[in-house]
C-alpha atoms as a PDB file:
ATOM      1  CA  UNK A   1       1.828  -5.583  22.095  1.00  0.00           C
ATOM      2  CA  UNK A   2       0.202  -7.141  24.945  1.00  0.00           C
ATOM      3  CA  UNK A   3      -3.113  -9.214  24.687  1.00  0.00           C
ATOM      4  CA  UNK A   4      -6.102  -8.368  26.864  1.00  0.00           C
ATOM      5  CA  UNK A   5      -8.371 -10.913  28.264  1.00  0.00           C
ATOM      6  CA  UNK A   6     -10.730  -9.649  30.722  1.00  0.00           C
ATOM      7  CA  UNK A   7     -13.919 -10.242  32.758  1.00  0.00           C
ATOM      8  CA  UNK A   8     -16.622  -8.250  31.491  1.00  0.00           C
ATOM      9  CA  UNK A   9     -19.135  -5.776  33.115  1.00  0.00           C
ATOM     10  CA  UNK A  10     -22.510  -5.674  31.398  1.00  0.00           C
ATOM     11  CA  UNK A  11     -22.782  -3.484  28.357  1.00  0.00           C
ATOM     12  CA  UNK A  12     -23.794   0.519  28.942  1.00  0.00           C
ATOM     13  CA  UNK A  13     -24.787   3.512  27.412  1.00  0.00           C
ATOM     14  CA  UNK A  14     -22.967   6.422  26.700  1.00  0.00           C
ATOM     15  CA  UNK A  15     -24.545   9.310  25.056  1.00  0.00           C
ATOM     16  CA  UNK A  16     -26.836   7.132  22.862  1.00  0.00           C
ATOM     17  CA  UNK A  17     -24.165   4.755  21.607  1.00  0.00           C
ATOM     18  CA  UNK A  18     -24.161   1.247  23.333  1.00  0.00           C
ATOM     19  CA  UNK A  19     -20.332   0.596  24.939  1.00  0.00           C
ATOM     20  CA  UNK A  20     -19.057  -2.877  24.832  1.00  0.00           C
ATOM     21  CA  UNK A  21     -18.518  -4.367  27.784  1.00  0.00           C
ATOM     22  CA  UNK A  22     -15.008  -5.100  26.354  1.00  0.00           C
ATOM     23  CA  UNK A  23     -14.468  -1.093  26.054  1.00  0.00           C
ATOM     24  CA  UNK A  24     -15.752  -0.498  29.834  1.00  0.00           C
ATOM     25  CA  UNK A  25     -13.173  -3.163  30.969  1.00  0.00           C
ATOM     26  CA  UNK A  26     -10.560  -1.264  28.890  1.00  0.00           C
ATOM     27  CA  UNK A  27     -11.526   2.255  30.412  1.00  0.00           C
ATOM     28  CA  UNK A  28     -11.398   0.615  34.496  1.00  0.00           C
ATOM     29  CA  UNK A  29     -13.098   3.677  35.542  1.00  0.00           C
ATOM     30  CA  UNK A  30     -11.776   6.486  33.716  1.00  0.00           C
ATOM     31  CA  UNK A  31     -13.308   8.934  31.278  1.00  0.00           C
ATOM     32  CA  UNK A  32     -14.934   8.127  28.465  1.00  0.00           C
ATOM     33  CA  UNK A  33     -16.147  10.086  25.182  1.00  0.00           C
ATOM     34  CA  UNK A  34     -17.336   8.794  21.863  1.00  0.00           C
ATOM     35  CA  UNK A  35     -15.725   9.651  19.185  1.00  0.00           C
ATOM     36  CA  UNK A  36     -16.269   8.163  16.001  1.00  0.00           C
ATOM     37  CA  UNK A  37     -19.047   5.263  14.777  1.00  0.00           C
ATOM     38  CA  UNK A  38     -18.902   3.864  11.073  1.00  0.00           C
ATOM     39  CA  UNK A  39     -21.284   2.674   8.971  1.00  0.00           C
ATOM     40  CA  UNK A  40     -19.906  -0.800   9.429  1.00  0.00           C
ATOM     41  CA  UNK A  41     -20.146  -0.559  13.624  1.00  0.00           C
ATOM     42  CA  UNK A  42     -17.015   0.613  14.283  1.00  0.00           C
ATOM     43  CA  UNK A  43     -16.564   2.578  17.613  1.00  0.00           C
ATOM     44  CA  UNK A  44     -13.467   4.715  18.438  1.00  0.00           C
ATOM     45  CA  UNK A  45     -13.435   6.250  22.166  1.00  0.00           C
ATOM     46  CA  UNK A  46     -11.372   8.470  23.756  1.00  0.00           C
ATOM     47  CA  UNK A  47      -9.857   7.453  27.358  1.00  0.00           C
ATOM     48  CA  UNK A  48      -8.660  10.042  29.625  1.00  0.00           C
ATOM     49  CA  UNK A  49      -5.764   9.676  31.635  1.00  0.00           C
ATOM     50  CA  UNK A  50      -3.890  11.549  34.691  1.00  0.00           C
ATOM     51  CA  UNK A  51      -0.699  11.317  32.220  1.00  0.00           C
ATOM     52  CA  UNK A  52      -2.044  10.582  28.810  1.00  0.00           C
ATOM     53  CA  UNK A  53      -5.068  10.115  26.521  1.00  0.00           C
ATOM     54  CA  UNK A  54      -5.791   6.823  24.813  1.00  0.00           C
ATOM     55  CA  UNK A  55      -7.889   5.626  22.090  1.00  0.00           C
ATOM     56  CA  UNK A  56      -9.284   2.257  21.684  1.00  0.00           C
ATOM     57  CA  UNK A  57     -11.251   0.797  18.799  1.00  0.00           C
ATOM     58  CA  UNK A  58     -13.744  -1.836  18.483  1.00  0.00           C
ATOM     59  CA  UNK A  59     -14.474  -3.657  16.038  1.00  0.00           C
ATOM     60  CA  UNK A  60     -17.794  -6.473  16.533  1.00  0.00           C
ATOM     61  CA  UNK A  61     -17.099  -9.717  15.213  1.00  0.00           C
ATOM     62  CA  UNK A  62     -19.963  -9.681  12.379  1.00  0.00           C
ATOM     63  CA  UNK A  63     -18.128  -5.894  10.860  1.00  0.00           C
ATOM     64  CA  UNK A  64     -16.046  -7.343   8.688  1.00  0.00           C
ATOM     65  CA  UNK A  65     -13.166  -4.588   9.678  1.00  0.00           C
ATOM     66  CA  UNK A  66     -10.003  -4.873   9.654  1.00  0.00           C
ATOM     67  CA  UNK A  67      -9.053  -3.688  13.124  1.00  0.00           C
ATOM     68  CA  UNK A  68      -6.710  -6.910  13.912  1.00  0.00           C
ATOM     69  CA  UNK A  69      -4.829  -5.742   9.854  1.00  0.00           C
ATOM     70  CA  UNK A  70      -4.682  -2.190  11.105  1.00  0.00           C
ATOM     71  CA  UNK A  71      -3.150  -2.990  14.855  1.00  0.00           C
ATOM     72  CA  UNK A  72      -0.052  -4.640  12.799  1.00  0.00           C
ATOM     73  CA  UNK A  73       0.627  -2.374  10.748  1.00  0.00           C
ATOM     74  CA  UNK A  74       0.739  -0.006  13.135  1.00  0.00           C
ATOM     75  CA  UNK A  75       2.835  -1.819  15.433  1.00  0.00           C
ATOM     76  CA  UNK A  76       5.106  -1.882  12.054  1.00  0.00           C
ATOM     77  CA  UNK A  77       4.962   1.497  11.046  1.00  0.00           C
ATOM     78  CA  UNK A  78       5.525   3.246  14.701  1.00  0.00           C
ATOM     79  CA  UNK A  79       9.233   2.668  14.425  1.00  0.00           C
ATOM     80  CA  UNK A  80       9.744   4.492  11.582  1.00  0.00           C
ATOM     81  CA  UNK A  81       6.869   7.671  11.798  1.00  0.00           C
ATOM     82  CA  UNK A  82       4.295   9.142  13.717  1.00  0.00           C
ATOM     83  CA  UNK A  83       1.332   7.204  13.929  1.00  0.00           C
ATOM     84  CA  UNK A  84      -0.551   6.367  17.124  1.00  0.00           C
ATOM     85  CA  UNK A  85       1.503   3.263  19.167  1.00  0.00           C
ATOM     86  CA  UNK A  86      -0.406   0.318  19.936  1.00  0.00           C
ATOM     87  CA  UNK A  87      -0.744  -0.715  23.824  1.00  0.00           C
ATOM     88  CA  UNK A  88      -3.121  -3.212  23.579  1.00  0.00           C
ATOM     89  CA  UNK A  89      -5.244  -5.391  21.665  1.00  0.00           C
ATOM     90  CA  UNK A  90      -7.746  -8.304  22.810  1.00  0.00           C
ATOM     91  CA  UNK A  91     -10.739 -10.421  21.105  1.00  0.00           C
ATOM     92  CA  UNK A  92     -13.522 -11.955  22.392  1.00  0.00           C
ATOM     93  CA  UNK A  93     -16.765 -13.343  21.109  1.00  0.00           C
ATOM     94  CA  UNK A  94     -18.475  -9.708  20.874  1.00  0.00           C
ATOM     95  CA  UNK A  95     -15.405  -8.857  18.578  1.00  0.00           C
ATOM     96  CA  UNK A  96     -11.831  -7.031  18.610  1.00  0.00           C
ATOM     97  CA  UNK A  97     -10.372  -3.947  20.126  1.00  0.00           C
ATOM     98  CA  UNK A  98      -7.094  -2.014  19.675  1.00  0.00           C
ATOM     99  CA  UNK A  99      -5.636   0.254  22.661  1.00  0.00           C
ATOM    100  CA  UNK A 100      -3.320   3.271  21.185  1.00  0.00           C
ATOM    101  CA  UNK A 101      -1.717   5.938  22.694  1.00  0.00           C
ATOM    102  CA  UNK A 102      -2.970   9.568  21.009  1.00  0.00           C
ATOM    103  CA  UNK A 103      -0.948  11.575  18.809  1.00  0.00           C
ATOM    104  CA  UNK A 104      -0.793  15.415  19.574  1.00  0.00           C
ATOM    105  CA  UNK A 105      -2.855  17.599  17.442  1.00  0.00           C
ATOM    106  CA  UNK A 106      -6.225  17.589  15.267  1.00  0.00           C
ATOM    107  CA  UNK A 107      -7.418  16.076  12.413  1.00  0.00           C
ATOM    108  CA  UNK A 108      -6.635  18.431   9.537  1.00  0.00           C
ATOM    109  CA  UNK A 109     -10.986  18.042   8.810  1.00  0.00           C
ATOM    110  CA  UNK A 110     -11.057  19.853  12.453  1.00  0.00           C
ATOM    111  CA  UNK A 111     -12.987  22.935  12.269  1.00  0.00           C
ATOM    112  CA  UNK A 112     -10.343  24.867  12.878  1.00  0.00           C
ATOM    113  CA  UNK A 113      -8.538  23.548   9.749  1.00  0.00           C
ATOM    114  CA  UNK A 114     -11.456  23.830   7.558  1.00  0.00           C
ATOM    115  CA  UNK A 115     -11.645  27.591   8.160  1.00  0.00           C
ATOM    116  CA  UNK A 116      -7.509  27.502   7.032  1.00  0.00           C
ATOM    117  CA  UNK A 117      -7.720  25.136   4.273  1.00  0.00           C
ATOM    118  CA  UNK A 118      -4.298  26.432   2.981  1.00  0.00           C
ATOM    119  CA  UNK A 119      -2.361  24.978   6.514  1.00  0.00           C
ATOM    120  CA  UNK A 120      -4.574  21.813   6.389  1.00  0.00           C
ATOM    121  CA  UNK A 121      -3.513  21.358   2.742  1.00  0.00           C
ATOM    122  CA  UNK A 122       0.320  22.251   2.760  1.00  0.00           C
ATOM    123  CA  UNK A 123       0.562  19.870   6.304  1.00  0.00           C
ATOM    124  CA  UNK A 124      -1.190  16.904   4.359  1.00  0.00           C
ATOM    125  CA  UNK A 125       0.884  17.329   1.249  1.00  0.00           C
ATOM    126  CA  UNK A 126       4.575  17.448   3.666  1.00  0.00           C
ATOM    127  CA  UNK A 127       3.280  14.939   5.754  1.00  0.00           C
ATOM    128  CA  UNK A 128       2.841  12.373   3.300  1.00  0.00           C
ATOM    129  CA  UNK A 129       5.749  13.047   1.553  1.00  0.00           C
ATOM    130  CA  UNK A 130       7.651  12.151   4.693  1.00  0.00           C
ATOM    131  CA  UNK A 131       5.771   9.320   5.706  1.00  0.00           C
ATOM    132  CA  UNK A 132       6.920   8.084   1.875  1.00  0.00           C
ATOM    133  CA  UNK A 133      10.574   8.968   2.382  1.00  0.00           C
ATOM    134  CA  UNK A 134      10.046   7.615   6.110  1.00  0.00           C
ATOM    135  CA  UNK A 135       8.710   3.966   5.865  1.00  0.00           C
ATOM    136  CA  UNK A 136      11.316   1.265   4.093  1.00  0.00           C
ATOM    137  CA  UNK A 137      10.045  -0.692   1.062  1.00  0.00           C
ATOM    138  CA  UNK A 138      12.364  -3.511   1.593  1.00  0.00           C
ATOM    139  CA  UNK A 139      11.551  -3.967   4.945  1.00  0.00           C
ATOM    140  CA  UNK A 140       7.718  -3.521   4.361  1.00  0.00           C
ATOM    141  CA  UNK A 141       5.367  -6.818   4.561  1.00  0.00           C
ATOM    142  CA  UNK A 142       2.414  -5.357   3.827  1.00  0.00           C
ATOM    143  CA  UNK A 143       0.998  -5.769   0.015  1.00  0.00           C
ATOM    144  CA  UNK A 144      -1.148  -2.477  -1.328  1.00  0.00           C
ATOM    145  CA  UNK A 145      -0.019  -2.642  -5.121  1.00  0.00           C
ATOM    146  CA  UNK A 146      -2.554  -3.095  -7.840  1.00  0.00           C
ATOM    147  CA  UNK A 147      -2.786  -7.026  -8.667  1.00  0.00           C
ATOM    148  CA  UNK A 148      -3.204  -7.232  -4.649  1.00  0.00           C
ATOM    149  CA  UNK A 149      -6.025  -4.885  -4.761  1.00  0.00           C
ATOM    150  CA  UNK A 150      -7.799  -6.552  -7.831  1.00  0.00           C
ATOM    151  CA  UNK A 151      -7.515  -9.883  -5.856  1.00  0.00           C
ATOM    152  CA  UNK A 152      -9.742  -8.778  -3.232  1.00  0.00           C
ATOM    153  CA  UNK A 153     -11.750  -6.374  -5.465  1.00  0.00           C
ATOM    154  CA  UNK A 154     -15.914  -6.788  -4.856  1.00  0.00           C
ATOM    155  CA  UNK A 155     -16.081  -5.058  -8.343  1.00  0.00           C
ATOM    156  CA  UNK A 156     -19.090  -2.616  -7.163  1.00  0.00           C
ATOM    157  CA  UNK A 157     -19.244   1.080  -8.252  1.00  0.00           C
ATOM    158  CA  UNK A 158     -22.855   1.159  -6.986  1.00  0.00           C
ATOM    159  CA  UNK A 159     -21.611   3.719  -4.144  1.00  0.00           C
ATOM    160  CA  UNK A 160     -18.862   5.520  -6.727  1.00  0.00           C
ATOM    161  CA  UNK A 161     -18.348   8.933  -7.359  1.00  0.00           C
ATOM    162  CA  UNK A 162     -20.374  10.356  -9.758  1.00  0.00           C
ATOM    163  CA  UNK A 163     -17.794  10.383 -11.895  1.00  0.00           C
ATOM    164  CA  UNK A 164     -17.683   6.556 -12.137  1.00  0.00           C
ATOM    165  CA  UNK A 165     -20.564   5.442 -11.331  1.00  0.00           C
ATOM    166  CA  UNK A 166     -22.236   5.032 -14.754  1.00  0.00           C
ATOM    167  CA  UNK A 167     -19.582   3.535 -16.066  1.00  0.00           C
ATOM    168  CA  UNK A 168     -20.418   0.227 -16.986  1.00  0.00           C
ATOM    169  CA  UNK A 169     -18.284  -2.680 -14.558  1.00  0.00           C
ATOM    170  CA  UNK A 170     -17.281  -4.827 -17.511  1.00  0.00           C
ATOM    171  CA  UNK A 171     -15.749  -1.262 -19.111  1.00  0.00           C
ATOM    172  CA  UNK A 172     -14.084  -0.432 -15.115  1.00  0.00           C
ATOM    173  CA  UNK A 173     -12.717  -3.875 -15.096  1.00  0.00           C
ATOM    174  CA  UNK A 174     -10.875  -3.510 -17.924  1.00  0.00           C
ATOM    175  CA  UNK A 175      -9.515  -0.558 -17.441  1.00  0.00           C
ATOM    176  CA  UNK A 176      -8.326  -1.203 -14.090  1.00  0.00           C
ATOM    177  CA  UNK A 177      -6.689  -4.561 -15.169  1.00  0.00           C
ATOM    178  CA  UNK A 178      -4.459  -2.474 -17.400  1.00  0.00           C
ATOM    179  CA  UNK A 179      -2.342  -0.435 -14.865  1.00  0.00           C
ATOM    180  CA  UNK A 180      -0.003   2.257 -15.698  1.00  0.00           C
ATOM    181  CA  UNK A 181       3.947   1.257 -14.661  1.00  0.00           C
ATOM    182  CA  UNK A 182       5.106   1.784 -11.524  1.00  0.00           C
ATOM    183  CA  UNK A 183       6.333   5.473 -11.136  1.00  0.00           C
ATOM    184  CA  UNK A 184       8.023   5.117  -7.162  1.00  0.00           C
ATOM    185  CA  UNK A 185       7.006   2.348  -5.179  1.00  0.00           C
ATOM    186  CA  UNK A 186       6.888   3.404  -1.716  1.00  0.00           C
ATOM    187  CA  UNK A 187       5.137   2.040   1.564  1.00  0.00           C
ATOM    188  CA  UNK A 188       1.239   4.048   1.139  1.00  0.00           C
ATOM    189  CA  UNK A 189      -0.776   5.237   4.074  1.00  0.00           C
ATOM    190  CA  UNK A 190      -3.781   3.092   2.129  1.00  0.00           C
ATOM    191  CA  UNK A 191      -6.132   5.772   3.293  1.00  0.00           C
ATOM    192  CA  UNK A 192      -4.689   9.030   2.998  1.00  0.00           C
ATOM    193  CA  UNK A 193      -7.740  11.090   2.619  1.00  0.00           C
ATOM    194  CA  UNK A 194      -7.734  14.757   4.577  1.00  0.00           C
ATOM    195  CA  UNK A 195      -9.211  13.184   8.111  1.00  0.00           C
ATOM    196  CA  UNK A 196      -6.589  10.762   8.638  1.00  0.00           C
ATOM    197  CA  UNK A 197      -3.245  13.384   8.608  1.00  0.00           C
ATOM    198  CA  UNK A 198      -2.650  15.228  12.427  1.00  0.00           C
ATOM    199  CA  UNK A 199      -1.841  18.766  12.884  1.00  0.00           C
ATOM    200  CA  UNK A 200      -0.171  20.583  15.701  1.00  0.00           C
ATOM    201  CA  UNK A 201      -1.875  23.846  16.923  1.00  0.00           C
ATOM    202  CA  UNK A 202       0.368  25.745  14.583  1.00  0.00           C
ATOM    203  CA  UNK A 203      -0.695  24.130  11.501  1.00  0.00           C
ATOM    204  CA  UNK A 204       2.285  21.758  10.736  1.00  0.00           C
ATOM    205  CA  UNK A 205       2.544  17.876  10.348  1.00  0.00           C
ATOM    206  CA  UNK A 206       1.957  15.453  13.823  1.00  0.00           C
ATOM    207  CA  UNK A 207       1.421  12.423  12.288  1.00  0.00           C
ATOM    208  CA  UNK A 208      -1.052   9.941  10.885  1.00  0.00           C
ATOM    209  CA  UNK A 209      -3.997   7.500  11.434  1.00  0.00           C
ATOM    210  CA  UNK A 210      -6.042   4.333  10.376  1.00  0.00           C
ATOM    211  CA  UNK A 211      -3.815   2.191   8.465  1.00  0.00           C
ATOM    212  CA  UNK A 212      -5.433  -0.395   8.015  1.00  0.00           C
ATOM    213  CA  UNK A 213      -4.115  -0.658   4.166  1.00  0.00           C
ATOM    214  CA  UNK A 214      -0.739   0.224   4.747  1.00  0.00           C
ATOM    215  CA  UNK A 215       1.377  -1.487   2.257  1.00  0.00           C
ATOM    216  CA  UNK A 216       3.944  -0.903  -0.921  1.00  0.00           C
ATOM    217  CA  UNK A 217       2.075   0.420  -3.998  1.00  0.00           C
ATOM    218  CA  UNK A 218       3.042   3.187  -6.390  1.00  0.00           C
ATOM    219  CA  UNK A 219       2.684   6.210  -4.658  1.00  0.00           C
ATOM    220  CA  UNK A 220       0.067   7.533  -7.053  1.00  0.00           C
ATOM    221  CA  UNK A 221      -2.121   5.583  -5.024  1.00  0.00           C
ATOM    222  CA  UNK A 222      -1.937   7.586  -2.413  1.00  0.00           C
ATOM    223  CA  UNK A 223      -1.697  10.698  -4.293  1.00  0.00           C
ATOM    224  CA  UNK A 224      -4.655  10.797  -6.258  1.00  0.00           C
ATOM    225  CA  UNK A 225      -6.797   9.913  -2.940  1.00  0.00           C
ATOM    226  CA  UNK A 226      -4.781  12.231  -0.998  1.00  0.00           C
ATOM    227  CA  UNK A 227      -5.596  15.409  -3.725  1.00  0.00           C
ATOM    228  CA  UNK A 228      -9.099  14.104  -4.650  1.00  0.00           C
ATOM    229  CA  UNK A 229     -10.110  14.278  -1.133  1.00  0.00           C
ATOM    230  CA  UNK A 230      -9.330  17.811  -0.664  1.00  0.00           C
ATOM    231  CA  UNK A 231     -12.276  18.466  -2.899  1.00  0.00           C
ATOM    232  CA  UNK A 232     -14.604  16.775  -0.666  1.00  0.00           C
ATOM    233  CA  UNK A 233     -13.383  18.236   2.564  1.00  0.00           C
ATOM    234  CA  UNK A 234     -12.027  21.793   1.144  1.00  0.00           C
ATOM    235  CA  UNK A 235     -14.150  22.710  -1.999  1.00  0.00           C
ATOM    236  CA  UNK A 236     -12.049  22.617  -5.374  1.00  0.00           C
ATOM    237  CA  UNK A 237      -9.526  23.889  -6.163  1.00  0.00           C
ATOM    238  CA  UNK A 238      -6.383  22.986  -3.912  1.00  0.00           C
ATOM    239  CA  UNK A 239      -4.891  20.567  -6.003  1.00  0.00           C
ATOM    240  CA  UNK A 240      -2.171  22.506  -7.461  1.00  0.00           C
ATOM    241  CA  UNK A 241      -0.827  23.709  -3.495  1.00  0.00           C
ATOM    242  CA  UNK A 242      -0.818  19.828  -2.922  1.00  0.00           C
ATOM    243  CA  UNK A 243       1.258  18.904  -5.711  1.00  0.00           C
ATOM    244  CA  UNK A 244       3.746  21.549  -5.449  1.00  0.00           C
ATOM    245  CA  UNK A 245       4.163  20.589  -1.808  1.00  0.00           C
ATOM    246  CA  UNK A 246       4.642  17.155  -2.094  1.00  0.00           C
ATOM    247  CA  UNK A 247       7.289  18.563  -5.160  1.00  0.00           C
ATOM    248  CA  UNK A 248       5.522  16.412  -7.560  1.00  0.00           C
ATOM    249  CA  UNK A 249       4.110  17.072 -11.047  1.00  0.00           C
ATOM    250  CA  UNK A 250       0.218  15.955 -11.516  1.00  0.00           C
ATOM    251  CA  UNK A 251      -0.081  13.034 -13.175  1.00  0.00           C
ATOM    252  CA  UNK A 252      -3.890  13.057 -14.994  1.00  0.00           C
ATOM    253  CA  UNK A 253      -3.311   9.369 -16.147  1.00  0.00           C
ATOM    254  CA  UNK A 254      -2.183   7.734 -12.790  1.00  0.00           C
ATOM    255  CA  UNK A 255      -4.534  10.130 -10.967  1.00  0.00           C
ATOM    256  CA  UNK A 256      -7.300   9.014 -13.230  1.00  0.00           C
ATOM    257  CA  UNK A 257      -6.518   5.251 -12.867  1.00  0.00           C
ATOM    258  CA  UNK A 258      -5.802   5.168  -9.539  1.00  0.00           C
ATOM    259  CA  UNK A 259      -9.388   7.245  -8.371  1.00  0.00           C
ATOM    260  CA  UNK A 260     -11.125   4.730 -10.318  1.00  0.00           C
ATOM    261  CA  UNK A 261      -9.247   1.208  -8.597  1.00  0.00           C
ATOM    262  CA  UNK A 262     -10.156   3.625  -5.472  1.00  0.00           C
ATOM    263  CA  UNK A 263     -13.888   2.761  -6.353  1.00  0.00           C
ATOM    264  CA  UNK A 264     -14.084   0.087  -7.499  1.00  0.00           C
ATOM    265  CA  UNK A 265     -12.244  -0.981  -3.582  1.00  0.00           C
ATOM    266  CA  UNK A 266     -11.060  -2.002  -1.556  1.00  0.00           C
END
């Protein structure tokens, strides 16, 4: 993974969203498109190539993200599954940036896939599945089990679901601090909701994308992210096709404890 140190051009603009200097450097001249700002000041852009397309990331160095966490694990990860392949990182006073090759296909939120929610569903439910049987526990270092996640906790439901967020914290707390056993521990995505699995233009499994929690962790924890995100991005109901594709059972107890350590976050 090479480091990038370069001399800066001034900042610009690009349709409404400032570019870092550090992101102009990165492009030398060739397309550029927005694609994706966070909350947090995140930027994702798309980098157009003669040969291939590239994606960099920025993070600034007051966002708090964990661009530097996520450029690891994918450099980790790529041997073993699809996920994009890291080219390039650098850091500078103004913050961090990751260079990554792209992945074929479309995020399985595309439009495309919300108007075929049964494709997008079946690919996320296969997909994960393999990137479980895919990525080696023993060889993992990466930590995303539960006394990890408490560890780092901020112990805020204030932006919860609904279905948590009245729940008193001192009531949360203790429920999360008593964890159901371990059913499989696997290596999780971390963030396996809908917008983060690829598909190919026929509907099938390309790959994955921010990992910036990939770790070992029962894989309920991905599970009841993966299926409780379908609501959000799919309307109800699709639950049961996810399940039977992954060829697992629901679980309401691990679902329901692992939604809630969800919220209460990281």
């Amino acid at each position: 993974m090479a480091e990038l140190s370069t001399v800066q051009p001034p900042e610009s603009v690009f349709d409404g969203v400032v570019v870092p200097a550090a992101v102009e450097t990165v492009a030398r001249g060739r397309p550029l498109r927005p694609v994706w700002q966070n909350a947090l000041g995140g930027l994702t852009y798309e980098i157009s190539d003669v040969n291939a397309r590239f994606f960099v990331k920025f993070a600034p160095s007051d966002s708090g993200l964990p661009l530097r966490q996520e450029a690891e694990r994918l450099a980790w990860a790529s041997e073993y599954t699809p996920v994009p392949r890291v080219v390039g990182t650098g850091e500078d006073e103004s913050g961090f940036w990751m260079i990554s090759e792209a992945l074929p296909g479309r995020s399985a939120v595309d439009a495309i896939w919300r108007k075929n929610p049964e494709k997008a569903v079946k690919a996320i439910a296969y997909g994960l599945r393999q990137l479980h049987e895919a990525l080696p526990v023993d060889g993992c270092p990466f930590d995303w089990g539960v006394e990890h996640r408490l560890a780092i906790s901020p112990r805020d439901l204030s932006e919860a679901d609904e279905i948590h967020r009245d729940i008193p914290i001192d009531v949360a707390w203790a429920r999360a601090t008593d964890p159901p056993p371990v059913d499989r521990l696997v290596v999780c995505h971390g963030d396996a909701c809908s917008p983060n699995t690829l598909l190919d233009d026929d509907g099938e499994w390309s790959g994955h994308v921010d990992m910036a929690a990939l770790g070992t962790a029962d894989r309920w924890a991905d599970l009841a992210v993966a299926s409780w995100a379908l609501n959000w991005n799919y309307g109800d109901g699709w639950e049961p096709l996810f399940f039977a594709t992954y060829g697992i059972e629901s679980d309401p107890g691990r679902i329901a404890y692992y939604r809630l350590l969800w919220d209460l976050g990281p």
